[in-house]
Protein backbone atom coordinates (compact mmCIF):
# COMPACT_ATOMS: atom_id res chain seq x y z
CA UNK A 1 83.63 97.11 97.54
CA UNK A 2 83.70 97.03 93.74
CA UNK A 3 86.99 96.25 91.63
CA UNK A 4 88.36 99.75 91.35
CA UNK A 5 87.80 100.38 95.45
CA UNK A 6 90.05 97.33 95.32
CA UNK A 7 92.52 98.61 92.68
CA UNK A 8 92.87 101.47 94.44
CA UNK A 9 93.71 99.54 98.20
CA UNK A 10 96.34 97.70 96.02
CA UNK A 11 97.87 101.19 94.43
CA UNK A 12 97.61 103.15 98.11
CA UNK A 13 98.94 99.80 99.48
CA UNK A 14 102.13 100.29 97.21
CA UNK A 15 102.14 103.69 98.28
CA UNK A 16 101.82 104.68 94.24
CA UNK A 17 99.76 107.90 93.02
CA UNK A 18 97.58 107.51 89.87
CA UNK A 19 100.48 108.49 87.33
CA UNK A 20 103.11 106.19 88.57
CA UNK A 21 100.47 103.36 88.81
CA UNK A 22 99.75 104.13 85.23
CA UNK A 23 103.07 104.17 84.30
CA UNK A 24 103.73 100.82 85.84
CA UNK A 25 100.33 98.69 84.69
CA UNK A 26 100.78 100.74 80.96
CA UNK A 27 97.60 102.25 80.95
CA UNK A 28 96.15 105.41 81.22
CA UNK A 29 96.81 107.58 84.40
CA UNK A 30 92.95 108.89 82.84
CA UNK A 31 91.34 105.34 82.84
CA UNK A 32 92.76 104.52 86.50
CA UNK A 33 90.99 107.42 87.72
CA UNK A 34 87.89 106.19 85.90
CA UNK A 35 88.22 102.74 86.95
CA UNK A 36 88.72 103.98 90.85
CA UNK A 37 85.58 105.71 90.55
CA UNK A 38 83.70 102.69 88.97
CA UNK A 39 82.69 104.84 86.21
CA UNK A 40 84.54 102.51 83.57
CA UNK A 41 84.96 98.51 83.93
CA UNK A 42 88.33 96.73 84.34
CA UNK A 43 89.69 95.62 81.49
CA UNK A 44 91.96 92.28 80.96
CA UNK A 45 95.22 94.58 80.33
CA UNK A 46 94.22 96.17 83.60
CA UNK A 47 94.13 92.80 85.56
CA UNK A 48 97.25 91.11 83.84
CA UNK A 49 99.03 94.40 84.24
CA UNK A 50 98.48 94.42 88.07
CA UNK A 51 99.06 90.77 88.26
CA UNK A 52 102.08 91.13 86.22
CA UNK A 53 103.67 93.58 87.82
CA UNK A 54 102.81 92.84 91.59
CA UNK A 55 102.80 89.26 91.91
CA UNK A 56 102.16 89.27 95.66
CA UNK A 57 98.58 90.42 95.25
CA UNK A 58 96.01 88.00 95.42
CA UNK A 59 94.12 87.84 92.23
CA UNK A 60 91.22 85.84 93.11
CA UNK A 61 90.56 88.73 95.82
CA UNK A 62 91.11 91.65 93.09
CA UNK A 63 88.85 89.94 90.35
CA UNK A 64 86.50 88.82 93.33
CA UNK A 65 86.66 90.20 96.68
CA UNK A 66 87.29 86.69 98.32
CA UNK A 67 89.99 86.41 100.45
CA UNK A 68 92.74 88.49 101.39
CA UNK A 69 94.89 91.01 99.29
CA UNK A 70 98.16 89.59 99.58
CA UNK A 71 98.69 86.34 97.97
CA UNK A 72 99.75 84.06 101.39
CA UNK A 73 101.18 81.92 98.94
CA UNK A 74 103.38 84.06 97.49
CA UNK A 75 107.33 82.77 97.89
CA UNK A 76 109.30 85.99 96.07
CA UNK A 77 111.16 88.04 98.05
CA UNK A 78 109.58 91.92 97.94
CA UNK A 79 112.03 94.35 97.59
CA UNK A 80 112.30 96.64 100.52
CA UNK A 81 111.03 99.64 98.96
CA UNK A 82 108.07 98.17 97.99
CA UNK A 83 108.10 98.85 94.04
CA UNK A 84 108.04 96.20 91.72
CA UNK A 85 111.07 94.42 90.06
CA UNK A 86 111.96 92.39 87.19
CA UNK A 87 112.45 89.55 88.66
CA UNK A 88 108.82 89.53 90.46
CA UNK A 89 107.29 88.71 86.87
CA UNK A 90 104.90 85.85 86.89
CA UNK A 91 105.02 83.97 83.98
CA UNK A 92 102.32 84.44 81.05
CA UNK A 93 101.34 80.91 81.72
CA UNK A 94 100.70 81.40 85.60
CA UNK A 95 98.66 83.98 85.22
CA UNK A 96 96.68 82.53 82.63
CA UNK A 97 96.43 78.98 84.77
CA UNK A 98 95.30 81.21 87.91
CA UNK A 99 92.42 83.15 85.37
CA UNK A 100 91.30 79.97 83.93
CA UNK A 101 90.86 78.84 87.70
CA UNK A 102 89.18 81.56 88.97
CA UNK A 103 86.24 81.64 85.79
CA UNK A 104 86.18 77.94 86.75
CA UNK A 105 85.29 78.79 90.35
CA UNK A 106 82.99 81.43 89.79
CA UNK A 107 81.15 79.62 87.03
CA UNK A 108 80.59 76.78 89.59
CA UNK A 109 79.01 79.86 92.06
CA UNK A 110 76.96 81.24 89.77
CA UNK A 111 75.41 77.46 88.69
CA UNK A 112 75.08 76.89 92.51
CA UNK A 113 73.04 80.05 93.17
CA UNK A 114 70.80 79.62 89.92
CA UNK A 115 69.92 76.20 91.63
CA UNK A 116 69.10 78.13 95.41
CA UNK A 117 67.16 80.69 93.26
């Protein structure tokens, strides 16, 4: 499963169509369709925007594919509808600590399997 196969289990999981997706991660409803069907890469707004804006998902597993989807570490209350709220916003500096994290890891893979190879 590719990033935008997992984009799209987050959006479905949020029970979201393309537009209101869109609308929420401020990019094209045009480029999530593209990046659903793996015809265009995921770009850093994308990932911050879904980070952003739904805290609860696991980023490691939406850059990735390791782990789960939801982040089991995840402490904020969801709001019983589901949608995002203002005060789910994870700081600039989380997100950015949690990126810088996961490069680290998969730099550390990727030096591990040029040594197997």
């Amino acid at each position: 499963m590719g990033i935008g196969s997992r984009i799209k289990e987050i959006r479905l999981s949020k029970k979201l169509n393309q537009k209101r997706f869109s609308e929420i991660t401020n990019v094209s409803r045009s480029y999530i369709s593209e990046i659903e069907s793996e015809k265009s890469k995921v770009s850093i707004d994308v990932a911050v925007g879904i980070a952003t804006h739904f805290p609860d998902i696991n980023l490691n597993w939406l850059l990735t594919g390791d782990g789960n989807i939801l982040d089991h570490n995840f402490h904020r209350k969801t709001p019983a509808n589901n949608q995002p709220s203002e005060t789910q916003h994870v700081t600039k500096k989380e997100l950015m600590d949690t990126l810088e994290l996961i490069l680290q890891e998969t730099e550390k893979g990727m030096e591990l399997v040029k040594k197997m190879g």
